[in-house]
PDB file of N, CA and C in Angstrom:
ATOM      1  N   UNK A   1       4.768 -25.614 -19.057  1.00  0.00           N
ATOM      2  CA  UNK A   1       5.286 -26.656 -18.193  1.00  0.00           C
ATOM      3  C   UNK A   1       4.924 -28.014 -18.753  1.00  0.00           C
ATOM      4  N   UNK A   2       5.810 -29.055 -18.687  1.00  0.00           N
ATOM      5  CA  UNK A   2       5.371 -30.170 -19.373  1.00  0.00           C
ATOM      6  C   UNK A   2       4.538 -30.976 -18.298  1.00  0.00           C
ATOM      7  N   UNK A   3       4.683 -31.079 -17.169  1.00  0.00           N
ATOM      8  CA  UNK A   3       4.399 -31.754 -15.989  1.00  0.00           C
ATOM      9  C   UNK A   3       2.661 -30.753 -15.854  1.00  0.00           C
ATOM     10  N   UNK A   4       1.863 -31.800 -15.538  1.00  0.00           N
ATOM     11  CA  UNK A   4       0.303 -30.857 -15.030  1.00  0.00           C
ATOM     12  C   UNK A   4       0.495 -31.176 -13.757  1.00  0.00           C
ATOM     13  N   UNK A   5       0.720 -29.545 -13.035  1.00  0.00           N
ATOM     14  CA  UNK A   5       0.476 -29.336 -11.904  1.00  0.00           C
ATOM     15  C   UNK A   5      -0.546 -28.614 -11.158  1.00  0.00           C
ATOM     16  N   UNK A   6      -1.707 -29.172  -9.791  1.00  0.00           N
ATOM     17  CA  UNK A   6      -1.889 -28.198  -9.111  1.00  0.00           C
ATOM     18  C   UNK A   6      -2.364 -27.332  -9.917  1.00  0.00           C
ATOM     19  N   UNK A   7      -2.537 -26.194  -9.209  1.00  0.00           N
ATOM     20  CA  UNK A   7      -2.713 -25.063  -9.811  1.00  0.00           C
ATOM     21  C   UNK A   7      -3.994 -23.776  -9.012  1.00  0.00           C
ATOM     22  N   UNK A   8      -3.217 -23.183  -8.691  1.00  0.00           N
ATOM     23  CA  UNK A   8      -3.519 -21.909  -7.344  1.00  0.00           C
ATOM     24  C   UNK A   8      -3.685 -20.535  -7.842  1.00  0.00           C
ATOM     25  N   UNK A   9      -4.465 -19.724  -8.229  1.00  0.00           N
ATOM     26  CA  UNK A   9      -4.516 -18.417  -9.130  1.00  0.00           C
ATOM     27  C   UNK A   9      -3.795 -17.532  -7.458  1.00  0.00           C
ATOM     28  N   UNK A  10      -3.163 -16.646  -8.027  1.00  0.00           N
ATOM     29  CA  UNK A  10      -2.302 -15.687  -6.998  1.00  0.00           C
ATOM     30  C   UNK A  10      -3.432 -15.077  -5.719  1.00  0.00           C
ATOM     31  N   UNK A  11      -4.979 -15.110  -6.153  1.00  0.00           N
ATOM     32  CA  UNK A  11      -6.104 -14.534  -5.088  1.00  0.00           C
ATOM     33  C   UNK A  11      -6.423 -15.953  -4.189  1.00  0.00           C
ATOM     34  N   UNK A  12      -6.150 -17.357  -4.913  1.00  0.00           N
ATOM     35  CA  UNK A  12      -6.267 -18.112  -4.063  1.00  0.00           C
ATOM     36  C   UNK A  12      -5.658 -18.660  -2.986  1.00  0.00           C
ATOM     37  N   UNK A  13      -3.961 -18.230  -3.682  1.00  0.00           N
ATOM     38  CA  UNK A  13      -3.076 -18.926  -2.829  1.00  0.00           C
ATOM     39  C   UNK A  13      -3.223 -17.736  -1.555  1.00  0.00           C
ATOM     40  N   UNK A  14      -3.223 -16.591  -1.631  1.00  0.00           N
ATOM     41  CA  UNK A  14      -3.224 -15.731  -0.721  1.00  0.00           C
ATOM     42  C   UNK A  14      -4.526 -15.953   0.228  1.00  0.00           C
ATOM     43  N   UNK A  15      -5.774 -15.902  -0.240  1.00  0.00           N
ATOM     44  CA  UNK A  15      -7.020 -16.184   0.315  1.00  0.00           C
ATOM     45  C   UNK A  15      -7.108 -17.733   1.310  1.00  0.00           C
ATOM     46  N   UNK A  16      -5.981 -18.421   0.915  1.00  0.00           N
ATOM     47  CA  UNK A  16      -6.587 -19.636   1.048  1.00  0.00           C
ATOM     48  C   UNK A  16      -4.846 -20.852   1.160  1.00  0.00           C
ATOM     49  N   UNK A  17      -4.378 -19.600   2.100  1.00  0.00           N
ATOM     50  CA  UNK A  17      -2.805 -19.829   1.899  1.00  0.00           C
ATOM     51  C   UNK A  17      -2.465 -21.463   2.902  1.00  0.00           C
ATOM     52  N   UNK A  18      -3.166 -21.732   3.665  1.00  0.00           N
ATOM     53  CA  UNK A  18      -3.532 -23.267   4.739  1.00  0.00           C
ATOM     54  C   UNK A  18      -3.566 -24.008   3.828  1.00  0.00           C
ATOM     55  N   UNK A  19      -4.505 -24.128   2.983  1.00  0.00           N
ATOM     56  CA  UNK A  19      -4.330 -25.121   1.712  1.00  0.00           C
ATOM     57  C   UNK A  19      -3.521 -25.345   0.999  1.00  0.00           C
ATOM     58  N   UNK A  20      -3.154 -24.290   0.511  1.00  0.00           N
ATOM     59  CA  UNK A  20      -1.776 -24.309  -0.524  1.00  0.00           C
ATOM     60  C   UNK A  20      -0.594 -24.916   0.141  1.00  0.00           C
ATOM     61  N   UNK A  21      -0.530 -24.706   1.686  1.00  0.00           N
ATOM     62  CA  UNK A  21       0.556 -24.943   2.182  1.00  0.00           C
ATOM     63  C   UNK A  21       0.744 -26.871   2.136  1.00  0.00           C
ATOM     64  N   UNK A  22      -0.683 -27.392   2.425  1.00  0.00           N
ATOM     65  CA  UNK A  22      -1.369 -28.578   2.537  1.00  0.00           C
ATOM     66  C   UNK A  22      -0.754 -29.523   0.926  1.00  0.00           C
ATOM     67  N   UNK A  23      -1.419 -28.626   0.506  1.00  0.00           N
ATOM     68  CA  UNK A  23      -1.136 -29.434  -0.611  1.00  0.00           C
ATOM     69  C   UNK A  23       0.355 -29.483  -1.657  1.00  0.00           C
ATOM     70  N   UNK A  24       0.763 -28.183  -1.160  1.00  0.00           N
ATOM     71  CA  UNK A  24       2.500 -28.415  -1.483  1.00  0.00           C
ATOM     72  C   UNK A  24       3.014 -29.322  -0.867  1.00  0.00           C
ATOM     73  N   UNK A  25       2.281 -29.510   0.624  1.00  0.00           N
ATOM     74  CA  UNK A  25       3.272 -30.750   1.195  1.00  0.00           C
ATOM     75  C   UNK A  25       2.997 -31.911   0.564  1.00  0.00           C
ATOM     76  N   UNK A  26       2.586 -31.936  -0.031  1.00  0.00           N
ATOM     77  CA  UNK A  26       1.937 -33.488  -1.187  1.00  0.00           C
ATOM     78  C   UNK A  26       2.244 -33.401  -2.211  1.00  0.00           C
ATOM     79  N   UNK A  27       2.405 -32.317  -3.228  1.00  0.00           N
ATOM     80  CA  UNK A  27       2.991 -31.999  -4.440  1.00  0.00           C
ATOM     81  C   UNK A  27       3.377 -30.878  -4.839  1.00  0.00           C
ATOM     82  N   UNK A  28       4.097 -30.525  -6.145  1.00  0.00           N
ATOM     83  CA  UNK A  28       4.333 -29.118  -6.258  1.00  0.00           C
ATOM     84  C   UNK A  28       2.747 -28.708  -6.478  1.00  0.00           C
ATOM     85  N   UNK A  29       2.811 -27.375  -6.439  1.00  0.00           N
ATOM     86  CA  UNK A  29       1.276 -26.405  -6.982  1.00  0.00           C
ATOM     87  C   UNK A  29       1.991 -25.383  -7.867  1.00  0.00           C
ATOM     88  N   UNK A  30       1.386 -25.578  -8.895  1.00  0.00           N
ATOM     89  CA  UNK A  30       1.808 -23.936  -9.571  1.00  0.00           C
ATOM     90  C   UNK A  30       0.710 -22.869  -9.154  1.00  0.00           C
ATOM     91  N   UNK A  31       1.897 -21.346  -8.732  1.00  0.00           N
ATOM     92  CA  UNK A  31       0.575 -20.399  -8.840  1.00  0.00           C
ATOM     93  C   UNK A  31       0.393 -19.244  -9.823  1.00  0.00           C
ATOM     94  N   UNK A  32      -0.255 -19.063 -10.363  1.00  0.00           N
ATOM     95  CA  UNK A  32      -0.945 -18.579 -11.193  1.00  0.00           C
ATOM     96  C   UNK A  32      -1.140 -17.119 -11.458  1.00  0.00           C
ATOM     97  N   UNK A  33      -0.649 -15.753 -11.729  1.00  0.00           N
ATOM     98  CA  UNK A  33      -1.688 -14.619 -11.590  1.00  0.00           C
ATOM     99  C   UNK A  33      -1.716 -13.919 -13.070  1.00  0.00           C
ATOM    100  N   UNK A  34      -3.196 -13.822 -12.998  1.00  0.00           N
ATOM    101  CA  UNK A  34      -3.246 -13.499 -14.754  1.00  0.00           C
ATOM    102  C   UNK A  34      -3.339 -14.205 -15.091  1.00  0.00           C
ATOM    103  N   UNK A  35      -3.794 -15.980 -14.978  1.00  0.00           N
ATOM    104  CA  UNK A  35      -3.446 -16.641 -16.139  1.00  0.00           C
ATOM    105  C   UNK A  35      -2.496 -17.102 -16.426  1.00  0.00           C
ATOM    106  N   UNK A  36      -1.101 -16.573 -16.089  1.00  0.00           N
ATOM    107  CA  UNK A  36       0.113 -17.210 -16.141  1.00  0.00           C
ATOM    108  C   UNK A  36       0.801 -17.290 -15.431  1.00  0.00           C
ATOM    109  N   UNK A  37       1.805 -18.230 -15.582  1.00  0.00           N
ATOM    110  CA  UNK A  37       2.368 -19.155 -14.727  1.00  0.00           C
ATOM    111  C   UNK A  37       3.351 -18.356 -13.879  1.00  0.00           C
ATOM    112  N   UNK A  38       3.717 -18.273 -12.985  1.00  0.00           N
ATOM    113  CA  UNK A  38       4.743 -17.237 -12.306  1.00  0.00           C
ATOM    114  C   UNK A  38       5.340 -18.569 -10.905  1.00  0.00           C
ATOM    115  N   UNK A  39       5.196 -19.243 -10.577  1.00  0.00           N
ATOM    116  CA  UNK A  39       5.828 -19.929  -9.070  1.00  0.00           C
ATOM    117  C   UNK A  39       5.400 -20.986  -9.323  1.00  0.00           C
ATOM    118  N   UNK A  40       6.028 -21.693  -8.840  1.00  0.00           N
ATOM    119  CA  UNK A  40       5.535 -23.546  -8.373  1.00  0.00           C
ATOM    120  C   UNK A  40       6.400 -23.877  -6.796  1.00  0.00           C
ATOM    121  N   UNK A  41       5.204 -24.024  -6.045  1.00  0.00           N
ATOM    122  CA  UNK A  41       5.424 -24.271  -4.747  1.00  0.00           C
ATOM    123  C   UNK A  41       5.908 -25.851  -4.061  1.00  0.00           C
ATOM    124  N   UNK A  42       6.797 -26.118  -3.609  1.00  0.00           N
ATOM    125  CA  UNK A  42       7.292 -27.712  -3.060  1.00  0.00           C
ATOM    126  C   UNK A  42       7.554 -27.913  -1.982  1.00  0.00           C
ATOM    127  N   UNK A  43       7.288 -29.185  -1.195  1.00  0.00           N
ATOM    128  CA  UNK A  43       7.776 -28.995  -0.060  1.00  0.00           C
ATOM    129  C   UNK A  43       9.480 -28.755   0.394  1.00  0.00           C
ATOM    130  N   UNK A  44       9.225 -28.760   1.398  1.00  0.00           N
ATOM    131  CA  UNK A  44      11.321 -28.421   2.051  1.00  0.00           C
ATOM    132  C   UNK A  44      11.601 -29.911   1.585  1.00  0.00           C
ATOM    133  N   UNK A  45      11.407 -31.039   1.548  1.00  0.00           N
ATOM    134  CA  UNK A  45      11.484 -32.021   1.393  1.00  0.00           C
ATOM    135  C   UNK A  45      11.876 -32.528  -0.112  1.00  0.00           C
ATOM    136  N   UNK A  46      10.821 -31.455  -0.816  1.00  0.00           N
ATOM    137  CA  UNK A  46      11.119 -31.702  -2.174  1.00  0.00           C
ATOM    138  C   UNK A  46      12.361 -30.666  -2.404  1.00  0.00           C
ATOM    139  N   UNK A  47      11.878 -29.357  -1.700  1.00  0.00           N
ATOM    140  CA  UNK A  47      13.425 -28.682  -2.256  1.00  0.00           C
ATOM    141  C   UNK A  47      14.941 -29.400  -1.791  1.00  0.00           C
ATOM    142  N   UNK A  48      14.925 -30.158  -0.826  1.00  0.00           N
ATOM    143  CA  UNK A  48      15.912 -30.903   0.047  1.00  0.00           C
ATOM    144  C   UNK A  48      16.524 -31.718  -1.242  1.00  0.00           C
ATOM    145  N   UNK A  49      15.547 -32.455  -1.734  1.00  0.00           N
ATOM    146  CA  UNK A  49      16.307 -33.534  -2.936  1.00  0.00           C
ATOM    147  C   UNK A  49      16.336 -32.657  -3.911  1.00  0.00           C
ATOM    148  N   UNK A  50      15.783 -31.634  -4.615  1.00  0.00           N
ATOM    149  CA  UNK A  50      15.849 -31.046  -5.633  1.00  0.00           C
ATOM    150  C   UNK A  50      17.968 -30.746  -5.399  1.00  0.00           C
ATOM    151  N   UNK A  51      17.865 -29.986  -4.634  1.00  0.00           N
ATOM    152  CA  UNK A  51      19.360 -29.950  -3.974  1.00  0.00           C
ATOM    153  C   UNK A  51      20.371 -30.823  -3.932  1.00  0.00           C
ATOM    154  N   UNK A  52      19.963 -32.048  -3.902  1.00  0.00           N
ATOM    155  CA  UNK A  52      20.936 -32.936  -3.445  1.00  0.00           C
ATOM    156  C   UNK A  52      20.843 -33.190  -4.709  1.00  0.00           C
ATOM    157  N   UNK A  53      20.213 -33.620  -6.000  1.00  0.00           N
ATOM    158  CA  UNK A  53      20.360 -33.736  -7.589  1.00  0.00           C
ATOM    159  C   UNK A  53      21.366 -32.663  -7.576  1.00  0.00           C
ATOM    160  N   UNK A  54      21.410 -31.765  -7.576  1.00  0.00           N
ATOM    161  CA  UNK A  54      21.972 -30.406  -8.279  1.00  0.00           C
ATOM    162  C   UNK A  54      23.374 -30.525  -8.026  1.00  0.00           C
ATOM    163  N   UNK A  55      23.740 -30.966  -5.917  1.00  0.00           N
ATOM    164  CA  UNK A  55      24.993 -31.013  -5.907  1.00  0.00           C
ATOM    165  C   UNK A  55      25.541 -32.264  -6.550  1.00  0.00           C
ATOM    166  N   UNK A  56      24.760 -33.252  -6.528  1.00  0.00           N
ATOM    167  CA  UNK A  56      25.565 -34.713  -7.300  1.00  0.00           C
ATOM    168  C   UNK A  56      25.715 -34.001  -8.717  1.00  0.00           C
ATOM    169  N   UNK A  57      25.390 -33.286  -9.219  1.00  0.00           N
ATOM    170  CA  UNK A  57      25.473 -33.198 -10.514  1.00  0.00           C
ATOM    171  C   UNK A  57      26.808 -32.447 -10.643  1.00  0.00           C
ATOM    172  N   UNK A  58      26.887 -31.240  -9.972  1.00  0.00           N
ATOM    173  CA  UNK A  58      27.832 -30.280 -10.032  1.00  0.00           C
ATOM    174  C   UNK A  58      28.999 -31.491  -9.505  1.00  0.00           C
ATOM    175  N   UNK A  59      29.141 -32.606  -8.563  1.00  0.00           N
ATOM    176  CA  UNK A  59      30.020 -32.933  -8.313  1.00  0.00           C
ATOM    177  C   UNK A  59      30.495 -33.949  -8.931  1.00  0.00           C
ATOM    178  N   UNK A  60      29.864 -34.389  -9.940  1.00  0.00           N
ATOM    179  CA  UNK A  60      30.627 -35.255 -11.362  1.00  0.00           C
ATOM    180  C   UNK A  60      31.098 -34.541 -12.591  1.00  0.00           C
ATOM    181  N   UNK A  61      30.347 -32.565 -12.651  1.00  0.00           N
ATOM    182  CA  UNK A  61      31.186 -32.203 -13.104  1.00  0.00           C
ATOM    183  C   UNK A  61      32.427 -31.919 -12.896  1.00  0.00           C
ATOM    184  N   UNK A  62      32.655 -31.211 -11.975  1.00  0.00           N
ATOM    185  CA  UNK A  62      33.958 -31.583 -10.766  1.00  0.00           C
ATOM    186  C   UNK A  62      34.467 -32.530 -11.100  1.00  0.00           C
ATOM    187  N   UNK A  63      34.209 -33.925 -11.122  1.00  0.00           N
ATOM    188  CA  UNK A  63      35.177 -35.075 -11.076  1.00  0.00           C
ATOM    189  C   UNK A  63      35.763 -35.413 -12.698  1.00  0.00           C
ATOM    190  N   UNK A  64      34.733 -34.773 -13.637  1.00  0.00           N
ATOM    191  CA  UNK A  64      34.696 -34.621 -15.121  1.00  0.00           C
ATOM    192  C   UNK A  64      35.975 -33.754 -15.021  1.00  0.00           C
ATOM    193  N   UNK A  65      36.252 -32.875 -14.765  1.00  0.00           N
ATOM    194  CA  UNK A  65      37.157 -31.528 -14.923  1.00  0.00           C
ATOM    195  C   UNK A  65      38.338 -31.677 -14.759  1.00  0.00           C
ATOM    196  N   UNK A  66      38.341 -32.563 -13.566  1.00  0.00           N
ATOM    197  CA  UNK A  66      39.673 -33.526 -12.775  1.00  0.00           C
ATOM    198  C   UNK A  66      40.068 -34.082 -13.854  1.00  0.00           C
ATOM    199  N   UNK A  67      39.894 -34.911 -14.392  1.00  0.00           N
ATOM    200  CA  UNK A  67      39.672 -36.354 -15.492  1.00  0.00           C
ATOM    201  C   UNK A  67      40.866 -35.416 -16.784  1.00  0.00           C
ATOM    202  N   UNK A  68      39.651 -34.352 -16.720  1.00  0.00           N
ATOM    203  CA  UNK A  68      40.187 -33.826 -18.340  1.00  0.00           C
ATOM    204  C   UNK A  68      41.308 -33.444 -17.554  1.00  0.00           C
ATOM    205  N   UNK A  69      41.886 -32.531 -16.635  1.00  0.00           N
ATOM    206  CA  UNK A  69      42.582 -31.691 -16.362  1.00  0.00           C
ATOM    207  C   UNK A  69      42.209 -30.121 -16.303  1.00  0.00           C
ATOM    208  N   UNK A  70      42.773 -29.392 -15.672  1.00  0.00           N
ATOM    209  CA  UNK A  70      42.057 -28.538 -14.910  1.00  0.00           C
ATOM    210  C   UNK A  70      42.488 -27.380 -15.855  1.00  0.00           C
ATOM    211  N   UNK A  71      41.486 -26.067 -15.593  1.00  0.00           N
ATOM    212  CA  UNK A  71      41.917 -24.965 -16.187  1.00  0.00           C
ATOM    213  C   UNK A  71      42.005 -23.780 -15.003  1.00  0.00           C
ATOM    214  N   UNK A  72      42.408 -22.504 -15.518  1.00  0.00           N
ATOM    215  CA  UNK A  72      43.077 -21.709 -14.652  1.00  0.00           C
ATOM    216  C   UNK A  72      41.878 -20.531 -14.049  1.00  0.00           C
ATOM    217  N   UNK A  73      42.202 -19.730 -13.331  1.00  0.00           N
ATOM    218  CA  UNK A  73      41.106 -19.149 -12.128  1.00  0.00           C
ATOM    219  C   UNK A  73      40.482 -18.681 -13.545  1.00  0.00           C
ATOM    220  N   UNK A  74      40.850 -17.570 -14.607  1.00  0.00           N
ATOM    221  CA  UNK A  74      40.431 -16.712 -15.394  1.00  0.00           C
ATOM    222  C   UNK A  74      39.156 -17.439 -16.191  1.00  0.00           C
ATOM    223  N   UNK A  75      39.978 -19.024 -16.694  1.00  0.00           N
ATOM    224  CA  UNK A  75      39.172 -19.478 -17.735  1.00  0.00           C
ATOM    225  C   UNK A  75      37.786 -20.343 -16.658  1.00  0.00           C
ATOM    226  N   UNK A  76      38.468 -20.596 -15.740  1.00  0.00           N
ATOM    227  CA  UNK A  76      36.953 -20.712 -14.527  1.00  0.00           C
ATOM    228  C   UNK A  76      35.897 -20.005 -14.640  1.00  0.00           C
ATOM    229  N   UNK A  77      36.666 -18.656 -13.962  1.00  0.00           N
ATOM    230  CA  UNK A  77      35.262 -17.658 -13.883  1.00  0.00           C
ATOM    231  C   UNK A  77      34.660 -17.050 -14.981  1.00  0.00           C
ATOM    232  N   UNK A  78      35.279 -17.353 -16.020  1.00  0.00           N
ATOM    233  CA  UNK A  78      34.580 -16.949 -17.739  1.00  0.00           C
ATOM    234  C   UNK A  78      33.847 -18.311 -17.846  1.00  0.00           C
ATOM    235  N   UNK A  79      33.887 -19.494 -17.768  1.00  0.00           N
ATOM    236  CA  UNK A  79      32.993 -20.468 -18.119  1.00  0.00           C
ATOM    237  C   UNK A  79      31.578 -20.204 -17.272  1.00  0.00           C
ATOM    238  N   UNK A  80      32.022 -20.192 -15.530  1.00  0.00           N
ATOM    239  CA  UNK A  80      31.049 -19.875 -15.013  1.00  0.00           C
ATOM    240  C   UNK A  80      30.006 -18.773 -15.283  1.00  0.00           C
ATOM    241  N   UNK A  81      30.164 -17.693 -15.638  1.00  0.00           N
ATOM    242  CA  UNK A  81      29.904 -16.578 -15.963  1.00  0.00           C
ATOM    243  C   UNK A  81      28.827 -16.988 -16.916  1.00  0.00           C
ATOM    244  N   UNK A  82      29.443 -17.611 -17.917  1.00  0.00           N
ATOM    245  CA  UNK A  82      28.767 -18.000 -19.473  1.00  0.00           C
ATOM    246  C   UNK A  82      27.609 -19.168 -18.965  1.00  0.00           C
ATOM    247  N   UNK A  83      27.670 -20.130 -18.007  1.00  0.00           N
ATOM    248  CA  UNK A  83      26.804 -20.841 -17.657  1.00  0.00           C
ATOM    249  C   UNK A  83      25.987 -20.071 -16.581  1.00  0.00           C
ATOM    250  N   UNK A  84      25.918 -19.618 -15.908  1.00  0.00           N
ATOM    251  CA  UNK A  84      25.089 -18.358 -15.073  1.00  0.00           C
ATOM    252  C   UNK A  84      24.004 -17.448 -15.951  1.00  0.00           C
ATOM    253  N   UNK A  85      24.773 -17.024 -17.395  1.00  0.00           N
ATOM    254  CA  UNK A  85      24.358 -16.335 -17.877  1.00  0.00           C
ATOM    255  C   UNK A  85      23.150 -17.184 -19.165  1.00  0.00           C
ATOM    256  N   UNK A  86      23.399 -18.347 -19.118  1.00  0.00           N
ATOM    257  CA  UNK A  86      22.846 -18.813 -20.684  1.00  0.00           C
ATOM    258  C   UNK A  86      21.456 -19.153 -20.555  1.00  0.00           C
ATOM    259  N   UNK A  87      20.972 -18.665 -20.941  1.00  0.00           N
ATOM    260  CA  UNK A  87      19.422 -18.752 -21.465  1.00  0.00           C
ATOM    261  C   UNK A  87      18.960 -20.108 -22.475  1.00  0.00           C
ATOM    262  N   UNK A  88      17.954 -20.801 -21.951  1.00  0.00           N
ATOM    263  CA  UNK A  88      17.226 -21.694 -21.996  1.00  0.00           C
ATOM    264  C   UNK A  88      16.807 -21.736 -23.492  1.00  0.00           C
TER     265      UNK A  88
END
């Protein structure tokens, strides 16, 4: 993760789940088991805008698509597909 977050080992967040909840409402927490990284916790607040980025985004691609001109159901759901599917 490039961002230092928090940080909750999986026996703590469970043991000590009031806190975690506490302090997600203040920032993300990553939690932890093994040593590695598996969740990062946010508030509804943060997931709320995380959301609202995502749809502004999707909706200038949308307006991008318009612009160019549009393609047909097939070549839709094959692009989508391919962006669903693509690995990081």
């Amino acid at each position: 993760m490039g961002l230092k977050l928090k940080s909750f080992s999986a026996k703590e967040a469970k043991d000590e789940f009031g806190r975690l909840l506490d302090t997600a409402r203040q920032e993300p927490v990553e939690i932890k088991k093994n040593g590695r990284s598996v969740a990062v916790l946010v508030s509804s607040e943060e997931y709320q805008r995380l959301e609202a980025i995502e749809d502004a985004w999707w909706g200038r691609q949308a307006e991008e698509a318009i612009k160019e001109g549009t393609i047909g159901e097939k070549e839709s759901e094959k692009k989508l597909a391919q962006w669903l599917n693509a690995k990081d």
